[in-house]
N, C-alpha and C. Protein backbone atom coordinates (compact mmCIF):
# COMPACT_ATOMS: atom_id res chain seq x y z
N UNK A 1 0.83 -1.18 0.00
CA UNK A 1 0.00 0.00 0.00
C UNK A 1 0.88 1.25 0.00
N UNK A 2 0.67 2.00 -0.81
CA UNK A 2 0.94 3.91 -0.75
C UNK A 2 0.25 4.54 0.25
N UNK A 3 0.93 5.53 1.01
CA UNK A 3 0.54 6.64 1.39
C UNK A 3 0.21 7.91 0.65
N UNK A 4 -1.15 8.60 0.62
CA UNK A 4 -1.37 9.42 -0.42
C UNK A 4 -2.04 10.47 0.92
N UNK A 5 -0.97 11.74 0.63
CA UNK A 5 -0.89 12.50 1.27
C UNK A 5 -2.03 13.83 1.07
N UNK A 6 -2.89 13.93 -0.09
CA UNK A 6 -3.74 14.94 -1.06
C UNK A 6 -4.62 15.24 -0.39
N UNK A 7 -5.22 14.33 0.85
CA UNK A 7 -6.30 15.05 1.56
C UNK A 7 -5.48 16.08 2.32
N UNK A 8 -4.45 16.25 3.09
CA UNK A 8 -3.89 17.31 4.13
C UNK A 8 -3.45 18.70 3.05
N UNK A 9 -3.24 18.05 1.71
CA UNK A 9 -2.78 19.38 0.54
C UNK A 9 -4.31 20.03 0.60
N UNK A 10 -5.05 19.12 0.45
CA UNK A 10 -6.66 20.13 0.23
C UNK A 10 -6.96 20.80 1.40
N UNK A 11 -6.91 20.01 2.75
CA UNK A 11 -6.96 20.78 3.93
C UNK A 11 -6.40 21.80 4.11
N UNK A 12 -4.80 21.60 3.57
CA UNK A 12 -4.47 23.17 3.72
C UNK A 12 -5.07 24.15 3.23
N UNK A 13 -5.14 23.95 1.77
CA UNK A 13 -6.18 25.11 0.74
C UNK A 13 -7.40 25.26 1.08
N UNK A 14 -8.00 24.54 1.67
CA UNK A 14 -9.63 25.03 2.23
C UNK A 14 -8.64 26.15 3.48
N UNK A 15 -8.02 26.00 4.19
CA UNK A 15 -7.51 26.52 5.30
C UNK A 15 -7.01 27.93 5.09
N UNK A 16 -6.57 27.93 3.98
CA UNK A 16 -5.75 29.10 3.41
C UNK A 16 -4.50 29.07 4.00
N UNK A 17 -3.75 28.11 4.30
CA UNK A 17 -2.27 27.70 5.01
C UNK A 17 -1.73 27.20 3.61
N UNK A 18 0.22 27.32 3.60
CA UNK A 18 1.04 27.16 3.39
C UNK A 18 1.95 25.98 3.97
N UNK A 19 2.89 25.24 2.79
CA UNK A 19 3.11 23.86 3.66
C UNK A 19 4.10 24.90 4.84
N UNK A 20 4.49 25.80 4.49
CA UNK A 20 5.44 26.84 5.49
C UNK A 20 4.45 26.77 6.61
N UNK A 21 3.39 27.17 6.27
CA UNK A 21 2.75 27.57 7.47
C UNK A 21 2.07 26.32 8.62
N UNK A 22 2.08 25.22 7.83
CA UNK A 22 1.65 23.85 8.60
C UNK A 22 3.24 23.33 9.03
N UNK A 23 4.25 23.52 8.48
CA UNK A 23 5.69 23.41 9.23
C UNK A 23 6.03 24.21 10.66
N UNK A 24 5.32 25.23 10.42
CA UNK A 24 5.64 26.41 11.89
C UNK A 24 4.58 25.71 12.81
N UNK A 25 3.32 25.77 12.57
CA UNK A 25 1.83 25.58 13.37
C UNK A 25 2.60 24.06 14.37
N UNK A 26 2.69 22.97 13.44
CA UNK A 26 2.59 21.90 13.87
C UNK A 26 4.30 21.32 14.66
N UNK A 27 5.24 22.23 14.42
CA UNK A 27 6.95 21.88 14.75
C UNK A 27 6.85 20.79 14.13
N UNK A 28 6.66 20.78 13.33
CA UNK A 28 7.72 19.54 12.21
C UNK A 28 9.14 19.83 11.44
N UNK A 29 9.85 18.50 11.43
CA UNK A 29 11.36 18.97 10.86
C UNK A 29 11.03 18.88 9.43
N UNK A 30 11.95 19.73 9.10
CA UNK A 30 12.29 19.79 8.23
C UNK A 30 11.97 17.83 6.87
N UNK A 31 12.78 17.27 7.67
CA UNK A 31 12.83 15.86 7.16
C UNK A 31 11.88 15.22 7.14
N UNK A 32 10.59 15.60 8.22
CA UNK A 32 9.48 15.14 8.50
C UNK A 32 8.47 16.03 6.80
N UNK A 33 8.62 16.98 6.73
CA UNK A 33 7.96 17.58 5.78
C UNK A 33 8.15 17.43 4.20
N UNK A 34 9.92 16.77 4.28
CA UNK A 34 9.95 16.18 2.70
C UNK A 34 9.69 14.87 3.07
N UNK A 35 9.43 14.13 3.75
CA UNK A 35 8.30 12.77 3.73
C UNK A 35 7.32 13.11 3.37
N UNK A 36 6.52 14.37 3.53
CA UNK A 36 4.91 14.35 3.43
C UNK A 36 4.77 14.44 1.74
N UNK A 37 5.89 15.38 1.11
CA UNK A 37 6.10 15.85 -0.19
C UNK A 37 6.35 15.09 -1.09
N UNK A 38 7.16 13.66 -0.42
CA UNK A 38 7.24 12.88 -1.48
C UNK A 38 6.15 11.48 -1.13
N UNK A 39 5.27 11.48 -0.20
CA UNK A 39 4.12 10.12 -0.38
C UNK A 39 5.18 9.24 0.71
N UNK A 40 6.06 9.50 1.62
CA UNK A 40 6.60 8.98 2.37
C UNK A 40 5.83 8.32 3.43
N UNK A 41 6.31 7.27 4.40
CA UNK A 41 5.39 7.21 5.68
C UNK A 41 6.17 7.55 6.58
N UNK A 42 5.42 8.90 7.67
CA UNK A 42 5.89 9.68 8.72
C UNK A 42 5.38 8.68 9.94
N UNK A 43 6.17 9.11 11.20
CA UNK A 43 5.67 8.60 12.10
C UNK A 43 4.37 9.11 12.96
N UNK A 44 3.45 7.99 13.67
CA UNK A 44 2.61 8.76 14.31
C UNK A 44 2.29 10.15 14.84
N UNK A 45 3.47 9.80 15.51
CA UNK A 45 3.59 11.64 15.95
C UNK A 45 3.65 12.57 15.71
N UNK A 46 3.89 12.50 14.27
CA UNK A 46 4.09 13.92 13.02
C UNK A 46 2.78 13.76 12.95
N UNK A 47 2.18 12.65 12.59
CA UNK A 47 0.88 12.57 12.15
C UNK A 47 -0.33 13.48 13.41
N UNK A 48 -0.10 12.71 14.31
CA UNK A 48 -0.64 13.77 15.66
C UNK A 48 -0.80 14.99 15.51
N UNK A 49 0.49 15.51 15.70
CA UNK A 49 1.12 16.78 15.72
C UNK A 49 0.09 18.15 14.40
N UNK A 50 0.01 17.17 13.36
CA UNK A 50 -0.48 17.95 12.56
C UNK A 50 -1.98 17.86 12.54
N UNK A 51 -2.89 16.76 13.26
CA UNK A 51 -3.84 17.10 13.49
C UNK A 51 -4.24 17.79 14.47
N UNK A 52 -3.48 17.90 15.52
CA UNK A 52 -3.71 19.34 16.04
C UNK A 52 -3.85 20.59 16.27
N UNK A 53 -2.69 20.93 15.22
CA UNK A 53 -2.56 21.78 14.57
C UNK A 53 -3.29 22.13 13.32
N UNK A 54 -3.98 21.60 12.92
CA UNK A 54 -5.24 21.68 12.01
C UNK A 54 -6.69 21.27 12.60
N UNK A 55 -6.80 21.02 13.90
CA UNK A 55 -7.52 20.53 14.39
C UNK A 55 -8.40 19.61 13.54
N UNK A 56 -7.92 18.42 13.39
CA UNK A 56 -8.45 17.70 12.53
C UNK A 56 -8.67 15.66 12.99
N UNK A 57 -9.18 15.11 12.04
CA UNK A 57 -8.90 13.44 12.58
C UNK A 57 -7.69 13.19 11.38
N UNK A 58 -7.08 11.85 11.74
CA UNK A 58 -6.24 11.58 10.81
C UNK A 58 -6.96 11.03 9.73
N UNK A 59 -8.20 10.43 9.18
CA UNK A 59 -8.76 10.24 7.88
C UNK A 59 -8.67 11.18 6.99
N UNK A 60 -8.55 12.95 8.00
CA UNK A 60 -8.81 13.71 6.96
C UNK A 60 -7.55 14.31 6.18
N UNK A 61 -6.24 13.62 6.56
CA UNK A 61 -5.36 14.24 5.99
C UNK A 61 -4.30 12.82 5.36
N UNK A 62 -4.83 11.89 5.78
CA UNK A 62 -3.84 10.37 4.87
C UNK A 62 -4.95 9.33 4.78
N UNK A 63 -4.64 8.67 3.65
CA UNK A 63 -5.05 7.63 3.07
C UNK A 63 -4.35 6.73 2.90
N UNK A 64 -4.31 5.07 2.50
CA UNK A 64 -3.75 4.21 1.96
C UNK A 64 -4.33 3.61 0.59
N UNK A 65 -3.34 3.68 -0.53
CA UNK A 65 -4.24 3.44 -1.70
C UNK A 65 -3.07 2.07 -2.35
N UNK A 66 -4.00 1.27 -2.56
CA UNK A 66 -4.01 -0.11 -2.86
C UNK A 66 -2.60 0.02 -4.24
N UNK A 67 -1.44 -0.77 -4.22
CA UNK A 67 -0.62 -0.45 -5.16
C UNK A 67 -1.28 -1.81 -6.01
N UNK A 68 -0.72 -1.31 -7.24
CA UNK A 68 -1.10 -2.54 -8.60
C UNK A 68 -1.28 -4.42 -8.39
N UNK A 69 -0.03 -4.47 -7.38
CA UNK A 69 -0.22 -6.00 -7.28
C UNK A 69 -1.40 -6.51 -5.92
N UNK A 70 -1.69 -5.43 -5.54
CA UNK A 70 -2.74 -5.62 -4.16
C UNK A 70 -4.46 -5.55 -4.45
């Protein structure tokens, strides 16, 4: 399975936030934020972190989408 990161990109844009600005809100590193950019898997706690900071559930910002042989 992929991680498909596109619901937290839309969240931001309904939000009117910047990935800058979900980097400051939530203290994520740097390294944590080119995981999100490239479909990486972050750890829980980033994951946390940014639903708090968006006040949000985690459905609404990651998915798992079925790769070709699955």
């Amino acid at each position: 399975m992929n991680t498909c990161y596109k619901k937290l990109w839309k969240l931001l844009i309904d939000k009117d936030m910047t990935k800058a600005d979900l980097h400051k809100a939530a203290g994520l590193s740097s390294s944590t934020m080119t995981k999100l950019r490239h479909g990486e898997d972050v750890s829980m706690t980033a994951l946390k972190k940014i639903c708090v900071a968006l006040n949000c559930n985690i459905a609404d910002i990651v998915e798992f989408v079925p790769t070709e042989n699955e």
